[in-house]
Protein backbone atom coordinates (compact mmCIF):
# COMPACT_ATOMS: atom_id res chain seq x y z
CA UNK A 1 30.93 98.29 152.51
CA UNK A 2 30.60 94.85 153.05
CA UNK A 3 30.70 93.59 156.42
CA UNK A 4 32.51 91.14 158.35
CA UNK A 5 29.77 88.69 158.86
CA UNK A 6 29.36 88.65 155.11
CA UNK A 7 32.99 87.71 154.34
CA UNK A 8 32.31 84.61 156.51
CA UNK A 9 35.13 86.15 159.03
CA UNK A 10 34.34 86.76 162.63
CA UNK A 11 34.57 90.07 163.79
CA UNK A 12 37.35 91.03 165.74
CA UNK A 13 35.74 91.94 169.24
CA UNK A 14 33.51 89.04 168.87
CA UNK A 15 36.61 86.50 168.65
CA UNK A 16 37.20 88.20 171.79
CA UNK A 17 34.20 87.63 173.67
CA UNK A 18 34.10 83.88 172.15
CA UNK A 19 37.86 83.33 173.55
CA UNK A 20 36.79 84.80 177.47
CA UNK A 21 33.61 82.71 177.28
CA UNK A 22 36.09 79.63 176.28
CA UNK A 23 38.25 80.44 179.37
CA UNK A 24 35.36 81.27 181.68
CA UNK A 25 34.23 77.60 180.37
CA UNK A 26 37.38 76.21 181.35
CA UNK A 27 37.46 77.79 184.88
CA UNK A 28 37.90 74.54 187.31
CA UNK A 29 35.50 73.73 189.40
CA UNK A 30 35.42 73.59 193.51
CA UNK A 31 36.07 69.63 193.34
CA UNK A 32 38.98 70.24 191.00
CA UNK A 33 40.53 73.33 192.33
CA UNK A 34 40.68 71.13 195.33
CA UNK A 35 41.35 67.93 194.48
CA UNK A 36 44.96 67.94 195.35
CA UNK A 37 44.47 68.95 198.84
CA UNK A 38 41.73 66.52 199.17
CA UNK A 39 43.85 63.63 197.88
CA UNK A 40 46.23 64.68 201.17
CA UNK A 41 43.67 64.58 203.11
CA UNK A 42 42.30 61.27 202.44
CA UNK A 43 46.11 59.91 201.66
CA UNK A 44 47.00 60.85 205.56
CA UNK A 45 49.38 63.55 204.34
CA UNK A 46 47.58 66.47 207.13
CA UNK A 47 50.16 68.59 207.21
CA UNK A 48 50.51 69.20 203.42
CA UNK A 49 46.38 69.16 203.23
CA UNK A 50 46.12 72.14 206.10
CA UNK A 51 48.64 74.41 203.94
CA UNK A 52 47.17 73.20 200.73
CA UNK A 53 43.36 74.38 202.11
CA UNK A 54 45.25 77.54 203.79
CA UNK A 55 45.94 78.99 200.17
CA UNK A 56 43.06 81.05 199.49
CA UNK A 57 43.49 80.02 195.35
CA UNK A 58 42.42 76.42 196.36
CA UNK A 59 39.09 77.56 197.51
CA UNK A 60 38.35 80.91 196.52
CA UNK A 61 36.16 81.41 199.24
CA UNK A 62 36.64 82.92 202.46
CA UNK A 63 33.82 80.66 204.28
CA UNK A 64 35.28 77.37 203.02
CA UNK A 65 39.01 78.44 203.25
CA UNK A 66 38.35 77.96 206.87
CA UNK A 67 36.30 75.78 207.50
CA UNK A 68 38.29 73.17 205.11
CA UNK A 69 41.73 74.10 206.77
CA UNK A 70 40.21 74.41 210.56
CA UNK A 71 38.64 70.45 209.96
CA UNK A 72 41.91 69.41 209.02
CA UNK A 73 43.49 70.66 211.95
CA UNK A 74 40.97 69.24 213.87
CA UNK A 75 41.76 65.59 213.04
CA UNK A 76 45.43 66.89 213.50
CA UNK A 77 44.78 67.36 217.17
CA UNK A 78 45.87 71.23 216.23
CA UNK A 79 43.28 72.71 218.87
CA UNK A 80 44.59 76.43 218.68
CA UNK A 81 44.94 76.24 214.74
CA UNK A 82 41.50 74.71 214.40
CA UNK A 83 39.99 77.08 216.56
CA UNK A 84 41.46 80.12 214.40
CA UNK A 85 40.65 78.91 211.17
CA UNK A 86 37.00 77.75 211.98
CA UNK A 87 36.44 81.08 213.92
CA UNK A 88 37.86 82.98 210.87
CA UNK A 89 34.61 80.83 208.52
CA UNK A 90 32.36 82.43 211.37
CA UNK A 91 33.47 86.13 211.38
CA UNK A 92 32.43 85.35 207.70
CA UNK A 93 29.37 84.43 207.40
CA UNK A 94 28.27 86.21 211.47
CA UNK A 95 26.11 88.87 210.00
CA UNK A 96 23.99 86.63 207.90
CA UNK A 97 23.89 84.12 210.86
CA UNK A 98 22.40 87.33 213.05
CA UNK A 99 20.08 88.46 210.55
CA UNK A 100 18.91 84.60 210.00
CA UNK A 101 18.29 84.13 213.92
CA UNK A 102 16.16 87.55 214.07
CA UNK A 103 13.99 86.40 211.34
CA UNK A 104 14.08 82.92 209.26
CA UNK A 105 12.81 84.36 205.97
CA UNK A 106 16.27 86.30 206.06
CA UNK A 107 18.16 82.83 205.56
CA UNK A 108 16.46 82.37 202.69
CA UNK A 109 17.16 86.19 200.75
CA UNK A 110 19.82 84.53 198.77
CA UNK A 111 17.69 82.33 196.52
CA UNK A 112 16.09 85.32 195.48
CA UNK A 113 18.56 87.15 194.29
CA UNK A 114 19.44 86.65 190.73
CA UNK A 115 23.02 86.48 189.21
CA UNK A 116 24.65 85.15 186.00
CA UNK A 117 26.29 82.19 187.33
CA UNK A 118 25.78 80.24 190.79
CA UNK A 119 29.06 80.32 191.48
CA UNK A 120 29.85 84.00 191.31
CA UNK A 121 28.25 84.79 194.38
CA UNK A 122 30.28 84.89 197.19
CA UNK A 123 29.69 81.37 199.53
CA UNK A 124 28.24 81.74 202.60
CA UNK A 125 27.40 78.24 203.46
CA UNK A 126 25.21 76.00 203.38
CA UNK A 127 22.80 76.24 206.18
CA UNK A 128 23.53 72.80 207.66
CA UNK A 129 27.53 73.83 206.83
CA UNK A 130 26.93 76.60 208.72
CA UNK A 131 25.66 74.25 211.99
CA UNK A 132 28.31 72.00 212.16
CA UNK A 133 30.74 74.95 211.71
CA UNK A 134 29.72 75.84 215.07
CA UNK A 135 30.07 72.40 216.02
CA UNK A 136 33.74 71.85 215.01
CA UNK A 137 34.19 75.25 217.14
CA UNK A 138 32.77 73.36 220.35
CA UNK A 139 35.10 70.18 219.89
CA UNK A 140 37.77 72.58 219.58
CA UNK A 141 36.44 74.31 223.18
CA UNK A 142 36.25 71.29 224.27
CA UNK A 143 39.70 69.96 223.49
CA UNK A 144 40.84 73.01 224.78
CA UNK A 145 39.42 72.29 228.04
CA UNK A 146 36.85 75.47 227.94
CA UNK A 147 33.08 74.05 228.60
CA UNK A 148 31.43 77.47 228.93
CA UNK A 149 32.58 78.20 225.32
CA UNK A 150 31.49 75.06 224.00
CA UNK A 151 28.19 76.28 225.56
CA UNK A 152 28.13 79.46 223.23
CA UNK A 153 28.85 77.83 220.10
CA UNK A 154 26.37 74.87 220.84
CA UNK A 155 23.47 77.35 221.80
CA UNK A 156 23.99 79.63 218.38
CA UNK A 157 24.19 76.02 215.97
CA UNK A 158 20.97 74.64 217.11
CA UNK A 159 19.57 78.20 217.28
CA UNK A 160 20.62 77.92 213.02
CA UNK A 161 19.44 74.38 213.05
CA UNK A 162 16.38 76.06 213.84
CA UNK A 163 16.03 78.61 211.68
CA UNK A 164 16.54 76.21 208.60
CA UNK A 165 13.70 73.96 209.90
CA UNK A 166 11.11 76.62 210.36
CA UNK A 167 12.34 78.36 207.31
CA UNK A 168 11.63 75.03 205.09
CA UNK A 169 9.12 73.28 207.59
CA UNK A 170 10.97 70.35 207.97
CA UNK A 171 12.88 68.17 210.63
CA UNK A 172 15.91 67.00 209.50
CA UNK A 173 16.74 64.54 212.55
CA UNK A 174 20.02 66.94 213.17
CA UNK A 175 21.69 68.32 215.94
CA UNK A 176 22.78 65.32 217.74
CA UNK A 177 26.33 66.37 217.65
CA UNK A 178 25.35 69.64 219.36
CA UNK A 179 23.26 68.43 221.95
CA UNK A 180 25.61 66.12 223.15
CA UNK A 181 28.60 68.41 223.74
CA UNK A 182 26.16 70.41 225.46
CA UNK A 183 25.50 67.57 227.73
CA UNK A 184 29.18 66.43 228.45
CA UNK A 185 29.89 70.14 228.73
CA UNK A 186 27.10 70.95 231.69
CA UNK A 187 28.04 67.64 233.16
CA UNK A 188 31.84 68.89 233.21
CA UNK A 189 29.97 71.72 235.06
CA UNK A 190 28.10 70.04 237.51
CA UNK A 191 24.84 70.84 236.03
CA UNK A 192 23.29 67.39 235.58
CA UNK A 193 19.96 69.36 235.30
CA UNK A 194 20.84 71.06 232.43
CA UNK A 195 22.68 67.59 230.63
CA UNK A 196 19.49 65.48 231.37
CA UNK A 197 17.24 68.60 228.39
CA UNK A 198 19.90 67.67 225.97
CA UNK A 199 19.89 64.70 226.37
CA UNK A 200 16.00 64.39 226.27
CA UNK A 201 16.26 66.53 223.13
CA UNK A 202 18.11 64.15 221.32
CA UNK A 203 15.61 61.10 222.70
CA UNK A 204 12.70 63.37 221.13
CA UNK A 205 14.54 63.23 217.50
CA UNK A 206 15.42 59.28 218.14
CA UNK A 207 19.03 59.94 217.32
CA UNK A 208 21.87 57.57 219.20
CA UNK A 209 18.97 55.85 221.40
CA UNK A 210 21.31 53.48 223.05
CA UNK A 211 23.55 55.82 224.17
CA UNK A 212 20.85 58.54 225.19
CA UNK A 213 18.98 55.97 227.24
CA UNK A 214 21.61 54.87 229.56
CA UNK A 215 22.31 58.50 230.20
CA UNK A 216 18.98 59.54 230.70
CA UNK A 217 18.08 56.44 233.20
CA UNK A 218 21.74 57.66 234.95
CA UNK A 219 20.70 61.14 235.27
CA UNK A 220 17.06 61.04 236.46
CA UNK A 221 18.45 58.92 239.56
CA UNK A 222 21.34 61.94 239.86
CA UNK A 223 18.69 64.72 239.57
CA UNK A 224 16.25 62.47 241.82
CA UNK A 225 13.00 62.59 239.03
CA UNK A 226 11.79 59.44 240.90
CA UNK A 227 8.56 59.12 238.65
CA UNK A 228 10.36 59.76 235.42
CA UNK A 229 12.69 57.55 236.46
CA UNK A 230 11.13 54.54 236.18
CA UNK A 231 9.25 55.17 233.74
CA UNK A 232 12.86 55.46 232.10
CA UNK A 233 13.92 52.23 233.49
CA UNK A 234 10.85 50.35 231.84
CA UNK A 235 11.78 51.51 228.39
CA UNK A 236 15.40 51.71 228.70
CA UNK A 237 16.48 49.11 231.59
CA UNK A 238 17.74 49.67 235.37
CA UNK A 239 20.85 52.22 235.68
CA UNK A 240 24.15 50.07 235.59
CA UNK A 241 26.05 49.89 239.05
CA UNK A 242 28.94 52.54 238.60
CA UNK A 243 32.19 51.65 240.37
CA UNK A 244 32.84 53.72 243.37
CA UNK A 245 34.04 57.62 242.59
CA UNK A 246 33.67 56.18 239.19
CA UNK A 247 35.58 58.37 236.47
CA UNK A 248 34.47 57.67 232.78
CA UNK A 249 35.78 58.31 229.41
CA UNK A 250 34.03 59.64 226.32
CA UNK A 251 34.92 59.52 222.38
CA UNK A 252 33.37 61.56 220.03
CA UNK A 253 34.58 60.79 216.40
CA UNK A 254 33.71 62.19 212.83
CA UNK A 255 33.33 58.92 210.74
CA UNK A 256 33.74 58.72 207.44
CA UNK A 257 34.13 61.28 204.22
CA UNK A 258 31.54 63.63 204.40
CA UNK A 259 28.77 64.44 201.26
CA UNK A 260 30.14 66.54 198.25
CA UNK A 261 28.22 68.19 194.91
CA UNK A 262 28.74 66.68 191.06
CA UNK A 263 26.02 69.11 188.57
CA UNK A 264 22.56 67.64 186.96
CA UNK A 265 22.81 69.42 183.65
CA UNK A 266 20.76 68.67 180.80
CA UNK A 267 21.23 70.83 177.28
CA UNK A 268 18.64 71.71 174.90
CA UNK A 269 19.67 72.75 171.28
CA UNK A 270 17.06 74.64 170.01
CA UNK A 271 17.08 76.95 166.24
CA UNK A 272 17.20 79.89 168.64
CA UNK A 273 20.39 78.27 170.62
CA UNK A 274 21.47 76.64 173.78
CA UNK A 275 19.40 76.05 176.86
CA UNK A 276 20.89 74.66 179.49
CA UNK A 277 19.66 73.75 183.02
CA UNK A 278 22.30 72.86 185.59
CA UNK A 279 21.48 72.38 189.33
CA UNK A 280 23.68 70.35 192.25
CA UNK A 281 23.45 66.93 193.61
CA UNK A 282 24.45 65.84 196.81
CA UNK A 283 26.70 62.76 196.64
CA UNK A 284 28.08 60.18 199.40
CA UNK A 285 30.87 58.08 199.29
CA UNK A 286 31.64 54.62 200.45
CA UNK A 287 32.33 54.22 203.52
CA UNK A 288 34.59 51.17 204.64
CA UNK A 289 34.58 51.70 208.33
CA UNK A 290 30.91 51.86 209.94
CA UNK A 291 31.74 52.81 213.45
CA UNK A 292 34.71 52.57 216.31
CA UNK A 293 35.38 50.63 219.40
CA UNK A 294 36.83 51.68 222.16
CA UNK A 295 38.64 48.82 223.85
CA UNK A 296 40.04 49.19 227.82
CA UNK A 297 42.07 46.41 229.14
CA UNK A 298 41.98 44.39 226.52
CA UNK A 299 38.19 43.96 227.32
CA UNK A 300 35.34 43.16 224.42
CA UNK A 301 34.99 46.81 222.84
CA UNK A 302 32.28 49.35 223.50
CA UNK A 303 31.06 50.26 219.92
CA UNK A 304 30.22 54.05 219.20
CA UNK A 305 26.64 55.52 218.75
CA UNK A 306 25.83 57.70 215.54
CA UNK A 307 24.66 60.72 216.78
CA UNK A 308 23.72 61.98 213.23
CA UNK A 309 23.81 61.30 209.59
CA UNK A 310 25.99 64.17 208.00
CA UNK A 311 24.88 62.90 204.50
CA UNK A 312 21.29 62.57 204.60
CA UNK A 313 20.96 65.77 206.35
CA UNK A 314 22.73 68.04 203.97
CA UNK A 315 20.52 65.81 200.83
CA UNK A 316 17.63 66.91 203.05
CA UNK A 317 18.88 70.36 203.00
CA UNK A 318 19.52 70.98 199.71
CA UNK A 319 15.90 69.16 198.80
CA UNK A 320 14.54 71.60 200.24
CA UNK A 321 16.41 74.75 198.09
CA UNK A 322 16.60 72.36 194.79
CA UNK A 323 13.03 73.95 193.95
CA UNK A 324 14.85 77.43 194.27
CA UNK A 325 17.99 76.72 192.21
CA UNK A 326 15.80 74.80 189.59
CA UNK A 327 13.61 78.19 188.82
CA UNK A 328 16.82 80.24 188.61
CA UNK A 329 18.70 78.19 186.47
CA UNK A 330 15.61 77.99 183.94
CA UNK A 331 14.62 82.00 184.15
CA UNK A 332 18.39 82.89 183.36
CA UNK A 333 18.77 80.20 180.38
CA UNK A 334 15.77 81.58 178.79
CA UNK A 335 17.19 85.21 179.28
CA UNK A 336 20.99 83.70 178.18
CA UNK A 337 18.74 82.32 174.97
CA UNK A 338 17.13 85.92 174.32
CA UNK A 339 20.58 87.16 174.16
CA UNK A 340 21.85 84.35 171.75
CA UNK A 341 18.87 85.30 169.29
CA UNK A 342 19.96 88.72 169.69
CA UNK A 343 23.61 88.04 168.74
CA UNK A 344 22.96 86.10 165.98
CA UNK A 345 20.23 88.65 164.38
CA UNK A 346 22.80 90.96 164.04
CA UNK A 347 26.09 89.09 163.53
CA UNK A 348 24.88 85.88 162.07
CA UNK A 349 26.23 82.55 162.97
CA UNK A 350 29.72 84.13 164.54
CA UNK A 351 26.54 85.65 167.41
CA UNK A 352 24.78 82.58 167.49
CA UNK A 353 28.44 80.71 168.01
CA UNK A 354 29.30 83.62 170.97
CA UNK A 355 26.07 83.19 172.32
CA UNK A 356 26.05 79.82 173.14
CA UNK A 357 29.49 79.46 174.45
CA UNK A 358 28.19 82.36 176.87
CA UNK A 359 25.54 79.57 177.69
CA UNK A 360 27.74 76.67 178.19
CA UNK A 361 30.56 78.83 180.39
CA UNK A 362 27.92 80.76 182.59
CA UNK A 363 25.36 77.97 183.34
CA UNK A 364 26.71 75.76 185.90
CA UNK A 365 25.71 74.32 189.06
CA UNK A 366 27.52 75.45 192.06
CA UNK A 367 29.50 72.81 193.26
CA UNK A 368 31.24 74.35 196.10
CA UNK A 369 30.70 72.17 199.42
CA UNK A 370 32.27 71.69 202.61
CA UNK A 371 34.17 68.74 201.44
CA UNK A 372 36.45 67.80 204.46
CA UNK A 373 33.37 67.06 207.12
CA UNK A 374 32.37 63.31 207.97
CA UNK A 375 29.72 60.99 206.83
CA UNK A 376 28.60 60.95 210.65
CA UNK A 377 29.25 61.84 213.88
CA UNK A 378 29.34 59.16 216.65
CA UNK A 379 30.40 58.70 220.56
CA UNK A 380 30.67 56.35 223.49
CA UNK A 381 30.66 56.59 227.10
CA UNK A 382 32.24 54.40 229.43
CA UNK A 383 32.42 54.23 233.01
CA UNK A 384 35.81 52.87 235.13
CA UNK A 385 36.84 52.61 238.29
CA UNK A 386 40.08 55.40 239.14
CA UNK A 387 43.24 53.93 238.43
CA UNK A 388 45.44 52.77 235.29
CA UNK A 389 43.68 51.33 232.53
CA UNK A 390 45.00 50.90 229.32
CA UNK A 391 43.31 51.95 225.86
CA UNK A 392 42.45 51.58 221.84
CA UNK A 393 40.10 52.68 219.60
CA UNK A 394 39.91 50.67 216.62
CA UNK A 395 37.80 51.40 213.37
CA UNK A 396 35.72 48.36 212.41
CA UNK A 397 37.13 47.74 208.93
CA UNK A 398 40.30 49.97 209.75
CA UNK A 399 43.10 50.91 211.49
CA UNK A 400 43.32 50.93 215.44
CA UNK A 401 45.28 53.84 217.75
CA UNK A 402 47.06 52.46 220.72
CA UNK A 403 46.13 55.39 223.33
CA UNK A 404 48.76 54.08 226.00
CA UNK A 405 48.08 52.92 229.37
CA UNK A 406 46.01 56.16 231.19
CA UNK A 407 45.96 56.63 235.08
CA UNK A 408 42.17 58.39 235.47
CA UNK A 409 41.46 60.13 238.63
CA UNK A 410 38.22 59.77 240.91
CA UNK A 411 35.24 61.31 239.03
CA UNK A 412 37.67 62.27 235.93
CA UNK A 413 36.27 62.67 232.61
CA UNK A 414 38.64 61.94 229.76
CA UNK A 415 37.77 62.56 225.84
CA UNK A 416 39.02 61.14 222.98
CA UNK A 417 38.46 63.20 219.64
CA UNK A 418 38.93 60.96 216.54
CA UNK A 419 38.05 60.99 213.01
CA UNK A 420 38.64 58.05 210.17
CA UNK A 421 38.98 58.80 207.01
CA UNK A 422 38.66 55.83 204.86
CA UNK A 423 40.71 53.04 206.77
CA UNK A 424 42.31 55.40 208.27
CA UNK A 425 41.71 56.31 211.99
CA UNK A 426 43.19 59.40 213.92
CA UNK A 427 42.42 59.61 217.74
CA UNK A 428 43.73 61.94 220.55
CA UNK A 429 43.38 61.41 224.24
CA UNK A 430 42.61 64.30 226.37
CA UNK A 431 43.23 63.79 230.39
CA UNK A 432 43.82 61.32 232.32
CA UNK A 433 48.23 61.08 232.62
CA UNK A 434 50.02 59.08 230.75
CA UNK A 435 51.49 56.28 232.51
CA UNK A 436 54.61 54.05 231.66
CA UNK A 437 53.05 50.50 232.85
CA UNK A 438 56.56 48.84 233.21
CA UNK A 439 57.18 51.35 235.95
CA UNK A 440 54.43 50.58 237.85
CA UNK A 441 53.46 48.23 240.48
CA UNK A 442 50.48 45.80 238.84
CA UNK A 443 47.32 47.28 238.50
CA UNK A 444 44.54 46.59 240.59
CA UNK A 445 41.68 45.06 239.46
CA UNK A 446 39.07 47.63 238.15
CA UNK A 447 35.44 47.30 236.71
CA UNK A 448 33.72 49.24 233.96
CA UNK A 449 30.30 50.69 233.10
CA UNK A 450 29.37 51.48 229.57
CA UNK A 451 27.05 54.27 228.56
CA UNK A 452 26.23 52.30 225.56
CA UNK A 453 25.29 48.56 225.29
CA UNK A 454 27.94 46.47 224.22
CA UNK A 455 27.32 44.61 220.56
């Protein structure tokens, strides 16, 4: 009987395989599965970018389902919906988180295991992705007005921060976004102690030195460390005078669009078939605005610190798992090229053809990322007397927000929680009561402190 391969006709169940690998290559990657969503993002449309990340289709990923929809709520000013979704990413990923923390070498069990296609795995995060997950969780606290729980989720992200650095033995000049919430949060306590370590912390990875100086020349004098005081003041500069029962206002704001993935892929024809080596990249984007200002009575603005580098920390990151993802990707195109030389010793060009459409659908890089985080974080601090004042924050290079004319109690602490996205700036006020200034008598006259050296 002569067979099919003979007749120059493709057998029948191999047309089938051939036509799945052609769809499997045609399966849309994390970038374009979301790209609509994203595009509402970045466009300002929120509201259609939250429901849009909500479906789980557009992510198909548990992890990333929540913590794209729970950022966008975030720059929403959603507090409650940002809390649920970014709590749902961490019920996800909590047990490898626990088994990480007990040992480091746990963290790193995935890049040993072996699979067909990057992809296929289910995501758990990224290791810095998983850090500022519990980050966005703490703003959200915080916004919600609950500094013990902004506490929790501070302690367990630089607890992962840690991890990851032991794991790879390196310092990747993170967790400036944590330790400062943990300051403002023990200083909302009363426990200027406990804010003065954080702060320190930050000094010893030189992130946001102009803002962390101020504060830690401010709180040695509070705590009374007399010797460590001036030895503060000689590097940093005397403590500003505070106006009386001084209250202050702080903004912390995500700047910027955040790092995503595009593949390196290089293909190899060989007489045996395809080999194909495809590994991820990280990627930034341009940034227009650089940093905010927050601007009180119509006063020269305080500009905003960067308290880290959301970019180069997750290129750092994946540096140090590239080697990983490199070995994989060439052990399972040499197996994927075994099975091509199989294929076509029995079936002739129609297994040679299946093979290496096998090749080109299965080898890919994974590309899934959190896309909606910033470039950086950043913050301010300022210092006024109680009484009305009257605010904006304005993105250098972008928009400003008009936050009204406040009325700030003695020793108040209000926050402002903003993010820009391209020339776009989002900013919400928390504290402090709105005031109507044409109802008011005239204000009286009021000085103000800043945490942060003006430019």
């Amino acid at each position: 009987m002569t067979s099919p391969c003979a007749t120059g006709r493709p057998p029948t169940r191999f047309v089938g395989v051939a036509l799945g690998a052609g769809l499997l290559a045609s399966c849309a990657s994390y970038p374009d599965r979301t790209s609509d969503a994203m595009a509402a993002f970045e466009g300002g449309r929120l509201a259609s970018a939250q429901a849009q990340f909500a479906v789980p289709e557009t992510t198909d990923s548990p992890f990333l389902r929540g913590a794209e929809t729970g950022t966008v709520a975030l720059v929403r000013g959603d507090w409650a919906a940002a809390l649920k979704e970014l709590g749902a990413a961490a019920e996800v990923v909590a047990e490898a988180e626990d088994a990480a923390l007990i040992s480091p070498e746990a963290a790193g069990e995935s890049l040993l295991q072996w699979t067909v296609n990057e992809s296929w795995q289910a995501y758990m995060g990224e290791g810095f992705e998983r850090v500022y997950l519990h980050g966005g969780l703490a703003l959200a606290y915080l916004a919600s007005g609950r500094p013990e729980d902004v506490l929790v989720e501070v302690k367990r992200g630089n607890a992962l921060l840690e991890t990851e650095e032991r794991l790879y033995e390196s310092s990747y000049g993170a967790g400036g976004l944590g330790h400062f919430l943990s300051s403002v949060a023990y200083e909302l306590m009363g426990e200027e102690g406990d804010a003065f370590i954080d702060y320190r912390r930050m000094e010893e990875k030189g992130l946001a030195e102009p803002l962390v100086g101020r504060a830690l020349v401010r709180l040695a004098g509070a705590t009374h460390q007399r010797d460590l005081e001036a030895s503060l003041v000689e590097r940093y500069g005397a403590d500003f005078k505070r106006p009386q029962d001084a209250a202050s206002v702080v903004v912390i704001a995500g700047v910027g669009r955040g790092p995503s993935k595009v593949a390196d892929t290089m293909d190899v024809v060989t007489d045996s078939g395809l080999l194909r080596w495809s590994v991820p990249r990280i990627v930034g984007h341009a940034q227009p605005v650089s940093h905010l200002e927050l601007i009180v009575d119509q006063a020269p603005g305080i500009r905003t610190a960067v308290l880290e580098e959301v970019t180069r920390v997750a290129r750092a990151n994946l540096s140090d798992r590239l080697g990983w993802l490199a070995a994989r990707s060439v052990v399972r195109s040499f197996l994927k090229l075994h099975l091509t030389q199989e294929l076509q010793e029995r079936h002739g060009g129609w297994g040679r053809i299946v093979g290496d459409l096998l090749t080109l659908a299965t080898e890919r890089a994974d590309l899934r990322a959190w896309q909606t985080l910033p470039d950086t974080w950043q913050a301010c601090r300022l210092f006024l007397a109680p009484g009305v004042h009257s605010m904006v924050l304005a993105a250098d290079g972008g928009q400003a927000v008009d936050l009204g004319n406040r009325e700030l109690e003695a020793g108040e602490t209000i926050f402002v929680l903003a993010r820009s996205i391209g020339r776009r700036l989002y900013a919400h006020a928390i504290g402090g009561r709105p005031v109507d200034i044409l109802s008011q008598s005239p204000p009286i006259e009021t000085t103000a402190t800043t945490e942060h050296p003006k430019p």
